[in-house]
N, C-alpha and C. Protein backbone atom coordinates (compact mmCIF):
# COMPACT_ATOMS: atom_id res chain seq x y z
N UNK A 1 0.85 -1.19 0.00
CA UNK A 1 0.00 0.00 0.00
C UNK A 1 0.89 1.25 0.00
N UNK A 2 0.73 2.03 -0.98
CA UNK A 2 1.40 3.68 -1.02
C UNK A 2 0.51 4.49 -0.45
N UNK A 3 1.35 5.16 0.48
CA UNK A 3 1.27 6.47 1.53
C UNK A 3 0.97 7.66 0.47
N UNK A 4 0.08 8.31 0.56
CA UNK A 4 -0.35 9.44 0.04
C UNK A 4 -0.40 10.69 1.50
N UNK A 5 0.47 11.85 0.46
CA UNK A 5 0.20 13.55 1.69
C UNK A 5 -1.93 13.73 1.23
N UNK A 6 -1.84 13.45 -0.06
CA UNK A 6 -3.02 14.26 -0.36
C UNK A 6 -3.92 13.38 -1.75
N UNK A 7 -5.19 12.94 -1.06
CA UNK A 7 -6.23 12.42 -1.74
C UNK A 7 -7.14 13.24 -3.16
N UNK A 8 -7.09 12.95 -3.72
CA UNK A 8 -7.95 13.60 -5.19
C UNK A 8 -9.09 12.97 -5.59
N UNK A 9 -10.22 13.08 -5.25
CA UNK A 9 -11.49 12.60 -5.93
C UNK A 9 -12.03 12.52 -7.22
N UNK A 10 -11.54 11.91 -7.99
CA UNK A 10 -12.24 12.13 -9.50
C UNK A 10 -13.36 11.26 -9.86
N UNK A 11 -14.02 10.36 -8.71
CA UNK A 11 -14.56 9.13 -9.50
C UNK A 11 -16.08 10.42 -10.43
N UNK A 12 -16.68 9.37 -11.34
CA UNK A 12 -17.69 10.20 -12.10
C UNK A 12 -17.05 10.98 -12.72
N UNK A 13 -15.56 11.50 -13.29
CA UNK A 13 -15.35 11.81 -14.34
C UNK A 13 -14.83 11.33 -15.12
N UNK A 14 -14.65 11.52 -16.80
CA UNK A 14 -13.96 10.44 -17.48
C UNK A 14 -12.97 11.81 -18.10
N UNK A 15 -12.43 11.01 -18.91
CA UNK A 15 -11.23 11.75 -19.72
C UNK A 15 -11.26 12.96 -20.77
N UNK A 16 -11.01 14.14 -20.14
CA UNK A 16 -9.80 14.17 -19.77
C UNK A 16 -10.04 14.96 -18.37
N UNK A 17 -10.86 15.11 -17.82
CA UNK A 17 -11.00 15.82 -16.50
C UNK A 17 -10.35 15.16 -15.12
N UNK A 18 -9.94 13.72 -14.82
CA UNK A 18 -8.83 13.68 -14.18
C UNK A 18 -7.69 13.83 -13.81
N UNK A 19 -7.44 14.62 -15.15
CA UNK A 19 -6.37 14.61 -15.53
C UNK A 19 -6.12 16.00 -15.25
N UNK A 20 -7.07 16.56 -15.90
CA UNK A 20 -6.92 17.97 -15.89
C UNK A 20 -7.29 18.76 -14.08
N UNK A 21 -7.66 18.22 -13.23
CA UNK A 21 -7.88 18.11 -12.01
C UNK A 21 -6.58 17.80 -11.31
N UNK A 22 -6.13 16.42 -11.74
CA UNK A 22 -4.78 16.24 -10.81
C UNK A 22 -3.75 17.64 -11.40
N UNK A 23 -3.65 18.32 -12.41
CA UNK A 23 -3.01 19.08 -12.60
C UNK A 23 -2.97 20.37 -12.15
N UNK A 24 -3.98 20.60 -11.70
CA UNK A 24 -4.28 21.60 -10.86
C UNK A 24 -3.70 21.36 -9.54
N UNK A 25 -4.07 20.26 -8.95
CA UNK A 25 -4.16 19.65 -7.54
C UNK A 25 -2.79 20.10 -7.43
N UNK A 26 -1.73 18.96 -7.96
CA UNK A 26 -0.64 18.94 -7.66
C UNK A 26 0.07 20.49 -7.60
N UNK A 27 -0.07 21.46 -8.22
CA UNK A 27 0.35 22.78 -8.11
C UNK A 27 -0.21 23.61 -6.20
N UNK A 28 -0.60 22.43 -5.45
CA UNK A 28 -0.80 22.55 -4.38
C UNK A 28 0.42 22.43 -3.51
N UNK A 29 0.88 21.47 -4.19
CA UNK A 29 1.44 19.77 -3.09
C UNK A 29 3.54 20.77 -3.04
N UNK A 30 3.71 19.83 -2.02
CA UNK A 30 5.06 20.76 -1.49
C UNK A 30 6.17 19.67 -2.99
N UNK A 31 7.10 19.97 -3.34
CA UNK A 31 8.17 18.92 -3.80
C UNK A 31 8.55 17.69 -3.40
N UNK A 32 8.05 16.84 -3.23
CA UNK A 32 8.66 15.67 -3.23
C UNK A 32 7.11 15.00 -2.49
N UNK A 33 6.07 15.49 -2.17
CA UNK A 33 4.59 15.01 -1.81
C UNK A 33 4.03 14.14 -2.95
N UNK A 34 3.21 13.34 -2.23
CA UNK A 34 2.85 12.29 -3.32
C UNK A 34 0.77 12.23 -3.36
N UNK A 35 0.34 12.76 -4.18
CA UNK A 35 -0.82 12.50 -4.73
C UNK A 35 -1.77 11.65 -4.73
N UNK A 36 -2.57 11.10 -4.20
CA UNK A 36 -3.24 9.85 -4.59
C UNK A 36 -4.75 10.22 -5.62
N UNK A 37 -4.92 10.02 -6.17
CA UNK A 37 -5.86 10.01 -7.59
C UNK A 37 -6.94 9.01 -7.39
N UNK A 38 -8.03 9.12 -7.08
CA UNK A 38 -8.85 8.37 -7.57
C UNK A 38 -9.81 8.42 -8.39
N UNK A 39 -10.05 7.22 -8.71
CA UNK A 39 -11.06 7.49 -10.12
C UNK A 39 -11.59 6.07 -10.86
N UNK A 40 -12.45 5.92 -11.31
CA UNK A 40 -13.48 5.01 -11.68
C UNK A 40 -13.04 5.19 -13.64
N UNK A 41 -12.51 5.85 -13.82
CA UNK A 41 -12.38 5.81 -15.59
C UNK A 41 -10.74 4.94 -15.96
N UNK A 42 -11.36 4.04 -16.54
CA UNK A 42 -10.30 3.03 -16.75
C UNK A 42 -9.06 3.55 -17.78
N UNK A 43 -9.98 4.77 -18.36
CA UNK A 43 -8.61 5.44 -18.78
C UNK A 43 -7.06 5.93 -18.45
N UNK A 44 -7.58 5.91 -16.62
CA UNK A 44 -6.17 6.67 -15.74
C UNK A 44 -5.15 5.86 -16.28
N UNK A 45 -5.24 4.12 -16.13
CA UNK A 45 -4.23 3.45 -16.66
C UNK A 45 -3.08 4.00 -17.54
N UNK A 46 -3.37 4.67 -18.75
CA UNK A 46 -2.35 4.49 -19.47
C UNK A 46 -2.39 6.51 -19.61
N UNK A 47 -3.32 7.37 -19.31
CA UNK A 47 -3.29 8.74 -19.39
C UNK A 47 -2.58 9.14 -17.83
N UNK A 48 -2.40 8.48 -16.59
CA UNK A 48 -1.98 9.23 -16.07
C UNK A 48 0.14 8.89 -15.91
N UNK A 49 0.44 7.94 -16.19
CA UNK A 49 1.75 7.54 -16.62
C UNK A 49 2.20 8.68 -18.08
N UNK A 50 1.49 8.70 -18.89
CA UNK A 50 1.82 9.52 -19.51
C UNK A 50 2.17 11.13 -19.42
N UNK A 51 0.55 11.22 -18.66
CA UNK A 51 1.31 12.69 -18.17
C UNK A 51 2.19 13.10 -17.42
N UNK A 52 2.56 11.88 -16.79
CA UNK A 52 3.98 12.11 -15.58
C UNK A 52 5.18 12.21 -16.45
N UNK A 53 4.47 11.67 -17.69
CA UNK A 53 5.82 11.60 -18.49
C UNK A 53 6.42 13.10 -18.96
N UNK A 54 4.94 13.70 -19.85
CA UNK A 54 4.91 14.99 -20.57
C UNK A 54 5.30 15.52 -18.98
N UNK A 55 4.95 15.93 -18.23
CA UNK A 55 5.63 16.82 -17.02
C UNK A 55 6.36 16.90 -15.99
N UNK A 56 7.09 15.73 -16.16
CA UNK A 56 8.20 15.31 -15.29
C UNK A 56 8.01 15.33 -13.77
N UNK A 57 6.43 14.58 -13.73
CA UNK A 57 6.31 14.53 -12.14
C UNK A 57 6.18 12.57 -12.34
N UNK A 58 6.65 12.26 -10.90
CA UNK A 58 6.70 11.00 -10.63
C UNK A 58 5.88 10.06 -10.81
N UNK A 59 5.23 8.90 -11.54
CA UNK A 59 4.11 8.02 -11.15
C UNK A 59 4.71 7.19 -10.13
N UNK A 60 4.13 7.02 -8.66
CA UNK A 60 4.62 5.66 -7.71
C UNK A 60 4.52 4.96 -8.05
N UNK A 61 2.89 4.62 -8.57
CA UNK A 61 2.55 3.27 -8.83
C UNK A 61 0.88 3.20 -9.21
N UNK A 62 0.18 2.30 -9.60
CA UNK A 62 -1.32 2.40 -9.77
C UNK A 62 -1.81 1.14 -9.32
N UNK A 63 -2.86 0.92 -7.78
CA UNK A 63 -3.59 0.22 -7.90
C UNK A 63 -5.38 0.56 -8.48
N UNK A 64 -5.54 -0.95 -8.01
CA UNK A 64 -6.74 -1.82 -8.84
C UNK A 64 -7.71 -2.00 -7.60
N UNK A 65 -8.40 -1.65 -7.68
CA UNK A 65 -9.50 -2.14 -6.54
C UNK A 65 -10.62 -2.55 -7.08
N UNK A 66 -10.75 -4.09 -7.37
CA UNK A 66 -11.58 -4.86 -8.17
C UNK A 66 -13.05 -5.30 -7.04
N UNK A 67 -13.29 -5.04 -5.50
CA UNK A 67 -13.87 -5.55 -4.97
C UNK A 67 -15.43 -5.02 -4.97
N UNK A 68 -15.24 -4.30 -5.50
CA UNK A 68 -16.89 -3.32 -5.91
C UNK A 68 -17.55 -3.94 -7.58
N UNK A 69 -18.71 -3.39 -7.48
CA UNK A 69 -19.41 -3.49 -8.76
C UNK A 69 -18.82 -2.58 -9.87
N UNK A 70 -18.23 -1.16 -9.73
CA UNK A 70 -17.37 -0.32 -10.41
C UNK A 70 -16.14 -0.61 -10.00
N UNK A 71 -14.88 -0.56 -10.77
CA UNK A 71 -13.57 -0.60 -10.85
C UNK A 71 -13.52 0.85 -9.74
N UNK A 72 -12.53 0.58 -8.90
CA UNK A 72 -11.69 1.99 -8.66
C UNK A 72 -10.25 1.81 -9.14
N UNK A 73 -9.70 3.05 -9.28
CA UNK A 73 -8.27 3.16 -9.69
C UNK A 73 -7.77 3.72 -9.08
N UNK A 74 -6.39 3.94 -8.26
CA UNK A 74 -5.73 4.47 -7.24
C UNK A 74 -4.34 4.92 -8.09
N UNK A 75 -4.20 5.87 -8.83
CA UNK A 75 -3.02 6.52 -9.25
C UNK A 75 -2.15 7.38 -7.71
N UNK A 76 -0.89 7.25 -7.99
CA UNK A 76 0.02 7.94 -6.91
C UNK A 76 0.73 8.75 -7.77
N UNK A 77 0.88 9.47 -7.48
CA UNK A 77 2.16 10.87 -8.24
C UNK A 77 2.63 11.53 -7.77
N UNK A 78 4.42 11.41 -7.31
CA UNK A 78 4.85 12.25 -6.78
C UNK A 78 5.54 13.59 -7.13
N UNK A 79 5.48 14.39 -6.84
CA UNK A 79 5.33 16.49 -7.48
C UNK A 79 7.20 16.49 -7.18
N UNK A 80 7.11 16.65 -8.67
CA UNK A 80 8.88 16.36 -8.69
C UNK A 80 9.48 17.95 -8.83
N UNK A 81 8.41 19.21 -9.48
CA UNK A 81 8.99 20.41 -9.13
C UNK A 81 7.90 21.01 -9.03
């Protein structure tokens, strides 16, 4: 399990508004704080690795929380500047 400073609610939106949310968010977070993302759009998978890519902030890691009737997704990102 990854330690998150600060939780992000996105479930009920789809793409690209998680995205565009954690980007905001993180312009909160101190340098080296880590993000946790959640969200129900199976898109985070492969859009939020990417954008860590385009902006040179960290992905930790992404879980899966399969135990519900909806998927959750647990993106981590740590705020690299």
């Amino acid at each position: 399990m990854i330690q998150s400073d600060i939780k992000l609610d996105t479930l009920g939106y789809f793409c690209p508004m998680p995205i565009i949310m954690t980007s905001k968010k993180i312009k909160e977070l101190q340098v080296g704080q880590v993000l946790e993302v959640v969200s129900d759009d199976e898109g985070i998978k492969k859009d939020m690795p990417a954008w860590c890519q385009t902006t040179g902030h960290e992905m930790v890691g992404l879980e899966e929380d399969t135990a519900q009737a909806t998927r959750i997704y647990k993106a981590f990102v740590r705020k690299a500047k």
